[in-house]
Protein backbone atom coordinates (compact mmCIF):
# COMPACT_ATOMS: atom_id res chain seq x y z
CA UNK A 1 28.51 -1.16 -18.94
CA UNK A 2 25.95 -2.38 -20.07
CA UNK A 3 22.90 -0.73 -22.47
CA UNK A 4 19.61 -2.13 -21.43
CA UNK A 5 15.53 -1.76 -21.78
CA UNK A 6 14.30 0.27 -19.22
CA UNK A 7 11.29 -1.12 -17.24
CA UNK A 8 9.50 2.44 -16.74
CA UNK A 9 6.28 3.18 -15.93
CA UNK A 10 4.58 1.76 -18.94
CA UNK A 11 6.99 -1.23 -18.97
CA UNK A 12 8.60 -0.12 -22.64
CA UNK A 13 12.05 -0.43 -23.45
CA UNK A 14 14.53 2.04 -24.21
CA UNK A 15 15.61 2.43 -27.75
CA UNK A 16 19.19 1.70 -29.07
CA UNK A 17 21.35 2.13 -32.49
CA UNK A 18 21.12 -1.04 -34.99
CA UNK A 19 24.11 -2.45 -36.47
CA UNK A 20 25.29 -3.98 -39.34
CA UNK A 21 25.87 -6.97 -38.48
CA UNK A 22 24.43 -9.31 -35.98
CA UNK A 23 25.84 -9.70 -32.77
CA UNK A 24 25.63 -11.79 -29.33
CA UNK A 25 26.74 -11.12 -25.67
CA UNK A 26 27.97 -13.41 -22.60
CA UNK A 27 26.93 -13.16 -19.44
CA UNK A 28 28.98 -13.86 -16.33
CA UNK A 29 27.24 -13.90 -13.03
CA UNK A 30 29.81 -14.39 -10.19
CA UNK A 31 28.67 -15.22 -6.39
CA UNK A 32 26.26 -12.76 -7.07
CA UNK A 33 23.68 -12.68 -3.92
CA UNK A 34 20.07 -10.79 -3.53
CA UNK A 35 18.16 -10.12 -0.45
CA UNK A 36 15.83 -8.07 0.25
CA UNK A 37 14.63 -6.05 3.58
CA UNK A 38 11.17 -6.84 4.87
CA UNK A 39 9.36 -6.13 7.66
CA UNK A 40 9.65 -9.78 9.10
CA UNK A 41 13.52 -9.13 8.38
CA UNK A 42 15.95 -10.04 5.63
CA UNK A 43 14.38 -12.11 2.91
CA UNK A 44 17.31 -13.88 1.18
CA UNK A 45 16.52 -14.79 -2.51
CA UNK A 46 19.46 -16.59 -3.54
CA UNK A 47 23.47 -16.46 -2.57
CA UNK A 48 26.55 -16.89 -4.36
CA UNK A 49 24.85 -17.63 -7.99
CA UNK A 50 27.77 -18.02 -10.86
CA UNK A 51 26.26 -18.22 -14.24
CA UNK A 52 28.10 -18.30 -17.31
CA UNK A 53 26.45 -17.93 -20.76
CA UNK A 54 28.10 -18.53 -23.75
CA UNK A 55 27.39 -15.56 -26.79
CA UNK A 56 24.58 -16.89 -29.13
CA UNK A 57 23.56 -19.74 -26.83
CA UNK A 58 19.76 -20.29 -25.81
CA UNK A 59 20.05 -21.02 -22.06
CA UNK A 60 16.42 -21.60 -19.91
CA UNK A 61 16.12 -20.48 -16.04
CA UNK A 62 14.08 -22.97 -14.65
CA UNK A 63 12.75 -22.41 -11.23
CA UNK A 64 9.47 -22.85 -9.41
CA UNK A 65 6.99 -19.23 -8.67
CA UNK A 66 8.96 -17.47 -5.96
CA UNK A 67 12.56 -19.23 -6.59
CA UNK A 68 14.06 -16.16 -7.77
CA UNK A 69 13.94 -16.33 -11.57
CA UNK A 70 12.57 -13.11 -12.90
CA UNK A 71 14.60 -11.42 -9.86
CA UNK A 72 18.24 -12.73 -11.51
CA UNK A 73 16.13 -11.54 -15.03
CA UNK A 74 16.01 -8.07 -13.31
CA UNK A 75 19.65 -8.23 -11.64
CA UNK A 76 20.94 -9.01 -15.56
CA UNK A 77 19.03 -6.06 -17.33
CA UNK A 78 19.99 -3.70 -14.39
CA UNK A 79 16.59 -3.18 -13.29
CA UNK A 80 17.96 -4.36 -9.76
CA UNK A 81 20.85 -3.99 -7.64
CA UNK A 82 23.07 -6.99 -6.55
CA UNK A 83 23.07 -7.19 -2.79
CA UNK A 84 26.61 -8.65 -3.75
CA UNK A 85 28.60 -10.59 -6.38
CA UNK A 86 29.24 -9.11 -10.14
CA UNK A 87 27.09 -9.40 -13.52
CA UNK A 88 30.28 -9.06 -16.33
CA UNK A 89 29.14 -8.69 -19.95
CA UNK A 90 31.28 -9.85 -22.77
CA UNK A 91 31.92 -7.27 -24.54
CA UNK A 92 30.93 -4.83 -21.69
CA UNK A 93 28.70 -2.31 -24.11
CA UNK A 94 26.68 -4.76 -24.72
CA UNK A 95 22.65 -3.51 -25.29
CA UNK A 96 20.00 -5.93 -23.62
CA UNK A 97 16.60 -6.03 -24.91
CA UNK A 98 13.54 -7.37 -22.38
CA UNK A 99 10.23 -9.48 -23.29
CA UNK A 100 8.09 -9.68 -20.52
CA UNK A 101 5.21 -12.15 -19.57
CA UNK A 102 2.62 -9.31 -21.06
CA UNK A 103 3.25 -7.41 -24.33
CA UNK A 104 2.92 -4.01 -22.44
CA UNK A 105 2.32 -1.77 -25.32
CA UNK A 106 1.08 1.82 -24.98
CA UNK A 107 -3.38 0.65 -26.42
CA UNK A 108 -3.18 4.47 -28.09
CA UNK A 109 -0.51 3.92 -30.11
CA UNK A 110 -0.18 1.46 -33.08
CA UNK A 111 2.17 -1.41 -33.68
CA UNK A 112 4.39 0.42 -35.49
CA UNK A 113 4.19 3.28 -33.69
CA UNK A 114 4.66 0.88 -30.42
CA UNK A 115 8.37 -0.03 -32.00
CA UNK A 116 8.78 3.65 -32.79
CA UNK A 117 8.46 4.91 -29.25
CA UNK A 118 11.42 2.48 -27.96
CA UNK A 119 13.57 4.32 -30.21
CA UNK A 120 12.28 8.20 -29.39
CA UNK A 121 16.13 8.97 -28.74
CA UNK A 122 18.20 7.13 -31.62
CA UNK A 123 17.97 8.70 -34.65
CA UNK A 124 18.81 5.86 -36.85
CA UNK A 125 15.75 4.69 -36.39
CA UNK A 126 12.94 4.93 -39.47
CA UNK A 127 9.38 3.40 -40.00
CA UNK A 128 11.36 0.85 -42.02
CA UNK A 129 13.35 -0.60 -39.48
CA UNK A 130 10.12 -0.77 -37.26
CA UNK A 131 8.09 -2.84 -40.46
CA UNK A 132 10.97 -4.85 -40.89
CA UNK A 133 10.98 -6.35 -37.31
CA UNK A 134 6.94 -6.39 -37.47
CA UNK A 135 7.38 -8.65 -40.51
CA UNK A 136 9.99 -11.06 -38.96
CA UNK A 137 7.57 -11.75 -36.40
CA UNK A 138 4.49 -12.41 -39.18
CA UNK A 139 2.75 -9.17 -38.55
CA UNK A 140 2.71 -7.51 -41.92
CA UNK A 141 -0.73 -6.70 -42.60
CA UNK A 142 -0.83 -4.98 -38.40
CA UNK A 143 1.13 -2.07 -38.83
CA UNK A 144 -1.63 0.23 -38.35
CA UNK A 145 -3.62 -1.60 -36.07
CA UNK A 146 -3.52 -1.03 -32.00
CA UNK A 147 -3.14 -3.20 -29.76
CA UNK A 148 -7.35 -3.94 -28.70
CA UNK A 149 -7.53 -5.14 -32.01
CA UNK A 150 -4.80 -8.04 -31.93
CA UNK A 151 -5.30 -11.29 -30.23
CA UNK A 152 -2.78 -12.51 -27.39
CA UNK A 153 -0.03 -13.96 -29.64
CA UNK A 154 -0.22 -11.05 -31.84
CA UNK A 155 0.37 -8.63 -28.74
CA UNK A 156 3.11 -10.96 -27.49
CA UNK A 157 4.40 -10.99 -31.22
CA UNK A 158 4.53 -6.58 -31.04
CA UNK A 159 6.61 -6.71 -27.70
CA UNK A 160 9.44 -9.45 -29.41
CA UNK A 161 9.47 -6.84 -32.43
CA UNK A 162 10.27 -4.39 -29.80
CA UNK A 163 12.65 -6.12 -27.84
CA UNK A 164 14.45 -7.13 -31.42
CA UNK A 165 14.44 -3.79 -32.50
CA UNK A 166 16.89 -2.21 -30.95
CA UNK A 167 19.26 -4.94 -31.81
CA UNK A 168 20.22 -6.15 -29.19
CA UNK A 169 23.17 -8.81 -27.77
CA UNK A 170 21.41 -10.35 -25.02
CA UNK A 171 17.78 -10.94 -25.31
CA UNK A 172 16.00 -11.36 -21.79
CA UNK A 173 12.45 -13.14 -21.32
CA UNK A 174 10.51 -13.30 -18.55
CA UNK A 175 7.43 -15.83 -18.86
CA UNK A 176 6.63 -14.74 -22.55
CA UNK A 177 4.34 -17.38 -23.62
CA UNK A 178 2.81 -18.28 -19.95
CA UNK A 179 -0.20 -16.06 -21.00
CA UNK A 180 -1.15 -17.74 -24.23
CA UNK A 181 -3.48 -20.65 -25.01
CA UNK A 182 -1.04 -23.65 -25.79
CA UNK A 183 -1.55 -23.63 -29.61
CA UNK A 184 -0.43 -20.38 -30.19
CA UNK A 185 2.29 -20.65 -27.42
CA UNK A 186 3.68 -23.76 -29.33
CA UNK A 187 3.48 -21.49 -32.82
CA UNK A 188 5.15 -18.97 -30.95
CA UNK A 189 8.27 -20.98 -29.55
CA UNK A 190 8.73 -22.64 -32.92
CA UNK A 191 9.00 -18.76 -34.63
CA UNK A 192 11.47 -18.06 -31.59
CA UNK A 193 13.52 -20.32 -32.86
CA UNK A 194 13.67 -19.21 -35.97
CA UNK A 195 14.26 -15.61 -35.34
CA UNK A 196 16.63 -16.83 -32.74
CA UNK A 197 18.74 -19.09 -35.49
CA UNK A 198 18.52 -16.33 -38.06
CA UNK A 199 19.73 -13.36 -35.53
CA UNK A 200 22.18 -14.89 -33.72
CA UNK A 201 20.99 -13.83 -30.13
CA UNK A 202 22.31 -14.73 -26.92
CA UNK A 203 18.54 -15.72 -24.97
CA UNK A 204 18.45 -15.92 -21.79
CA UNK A 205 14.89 -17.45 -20.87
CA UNK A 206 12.67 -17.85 -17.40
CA UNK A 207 9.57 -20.62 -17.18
CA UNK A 208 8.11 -22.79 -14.98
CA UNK A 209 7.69 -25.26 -17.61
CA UNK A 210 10.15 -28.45 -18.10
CA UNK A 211 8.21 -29.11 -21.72
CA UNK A 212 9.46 -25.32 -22.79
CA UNK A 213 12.83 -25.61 -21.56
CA UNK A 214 13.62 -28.46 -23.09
CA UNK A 215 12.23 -27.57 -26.31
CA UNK A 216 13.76 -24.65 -26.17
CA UNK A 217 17.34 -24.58 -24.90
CA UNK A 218 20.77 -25.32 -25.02
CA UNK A 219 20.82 -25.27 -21.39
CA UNK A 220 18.79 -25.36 -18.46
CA UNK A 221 19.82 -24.16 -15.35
CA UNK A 222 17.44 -24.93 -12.12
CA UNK A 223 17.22 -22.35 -9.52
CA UNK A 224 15.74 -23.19 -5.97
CA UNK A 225 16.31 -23.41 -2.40
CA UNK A 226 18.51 -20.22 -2.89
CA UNK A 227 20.60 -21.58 -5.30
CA UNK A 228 21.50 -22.97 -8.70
CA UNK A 229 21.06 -26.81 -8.15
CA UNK A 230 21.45 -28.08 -11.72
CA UNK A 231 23.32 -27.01 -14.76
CA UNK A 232 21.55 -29.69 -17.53
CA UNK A 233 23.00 -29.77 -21.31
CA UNK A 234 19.86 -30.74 -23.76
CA UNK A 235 21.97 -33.06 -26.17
CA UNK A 236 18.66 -33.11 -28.57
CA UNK A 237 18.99 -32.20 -32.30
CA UNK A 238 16.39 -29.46 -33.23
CA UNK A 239 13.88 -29.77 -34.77
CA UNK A 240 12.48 -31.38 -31.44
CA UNK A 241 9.20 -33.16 -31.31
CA UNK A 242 8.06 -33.73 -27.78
CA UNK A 243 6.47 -37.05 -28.59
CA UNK A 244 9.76 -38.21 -29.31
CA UNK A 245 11.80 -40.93 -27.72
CA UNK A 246 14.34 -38.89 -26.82
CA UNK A 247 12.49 -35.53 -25.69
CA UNK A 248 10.71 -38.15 -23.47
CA UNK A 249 13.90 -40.14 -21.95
CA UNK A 250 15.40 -36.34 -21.08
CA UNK A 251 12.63 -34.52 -20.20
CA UNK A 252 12.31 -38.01 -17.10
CA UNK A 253 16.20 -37.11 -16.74
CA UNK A 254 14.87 -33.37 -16.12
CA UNK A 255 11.57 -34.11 -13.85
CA UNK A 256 13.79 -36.16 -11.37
CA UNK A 257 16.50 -33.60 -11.40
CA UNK A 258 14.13 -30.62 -11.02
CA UNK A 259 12.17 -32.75 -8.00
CA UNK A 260 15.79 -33.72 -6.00
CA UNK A 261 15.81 -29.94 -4.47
């Protein structure tokens, strides 16, 4: 079974027990099907989905608004209910962390007291742990500010710390960036990487944006019309300049793969 963030009320995460070492998770979605019951009648999302991610990979869900995308997020992190089908973790404790497409932090608390609250029931957990993850994501001199005094990216940068936090094996996010002026969006996918290289996370990442996905990934997968359509491998070396040659020739690849469904 899996450990995950819960999406409560205030959309915070709950808190988990660090380890030594780093570690990553798989993810095996198998015919796995969601509907839900309206009052026009059964609203299918998707049907017989099979996913397989690979531990430490960086695999992009790319789908149009409405395809389904944050609902698989939602199936993975246990939010939701398959209607059927299985999600399998490898191993099966596995602990999920969640960024969503806003920060969601509590505005009377400060950022450190923001990662604290995540971890109100592990008792590992001390204000150094919470300034450590705070400084991987460039936010040393914001411990004791709150959230109204941040800009966007900074908030953004307070809910990754979060998510990190509890160390988890599969990192889920939803949108993270979609809210952010492109300049600090691009700043932020280049740290993502980083922190992503360094911790040896399994990320498992929605957009709507071909530019992001391929910049980002190891995979994309492309969800519409109910179904996963496309499975692309992004054979470019990182670093990855979108002005390049290649980012161009694949992301024309993508754009006429994405437009077939």
């Amino acid at each position: 079974m899996a450990s995950h963030t819960d999406d409560d009320a205030d959309g915070t995460e709950a808190g988990g027990t660090r380890r030594a070492e780093p570690t990553a998770g798989a993810i095996h979605l198998e015919e796995l099907t969601k509907q839900f019951d309206t009052d026009d009648g059964v609203e299918r999302v998707f049907e017989d989905v099979d996913v397989h991610i690979e531990p430490g990979s960086f695999v992009t869900l790319l789908g149009r608004s409405g395809s389904g995308k944050s609902t698989i997020l939602k199936l993975v992190s246990g939010v939701l209910k398959p209607t059927s089908g299985e999600i399998r973790f490898e191993p099966d404790d596995v602990t999920i962390g969640y960024v969503f497409q806003s920060p969601r932090l509590l505005p009377w608390n400060t950022c450190l007291e923001n990662i604290e609250f995540v971890h109100e029931h592990n008792p590992a957990y001390s204000d150094e742990t919470g300034r450590e993850y705070l400084d991987l994501v460039d936010l040393s001199e914001h411990y004791n500010k709150y959230p109204s005094q941040l800009s966007g990216g900074q908030r953004q940068r307070v809910g990754i710390a979060r998510a990190l936090s509890i160390d988890p094996d599969i990192l889920l996010m939803d949108e993270p960036f979609s809210n952010l002026d492109e300049i600090t969006a691009e700043e932020l996918r280049a740290e993502l990487l980083s922190i992503w290289q360094q911790l040896n996370k399994t990320i498992f990442f929605v957009t709507h944006d071909i530019d992001e996905a391929i910049e980002l990934s190891d995979r994309i997968l492309m969800l519409g019309d109910g179904q996963i359509y496309a499975d692309l491998d992004v054979p470019l070396e990182r670093p990855r300049s979108i002005d390049s040659e290649e980012f161009l020739s694949f992301r024309q690849q993508a754009i006429d793969t994405f437009h077939s469904v």
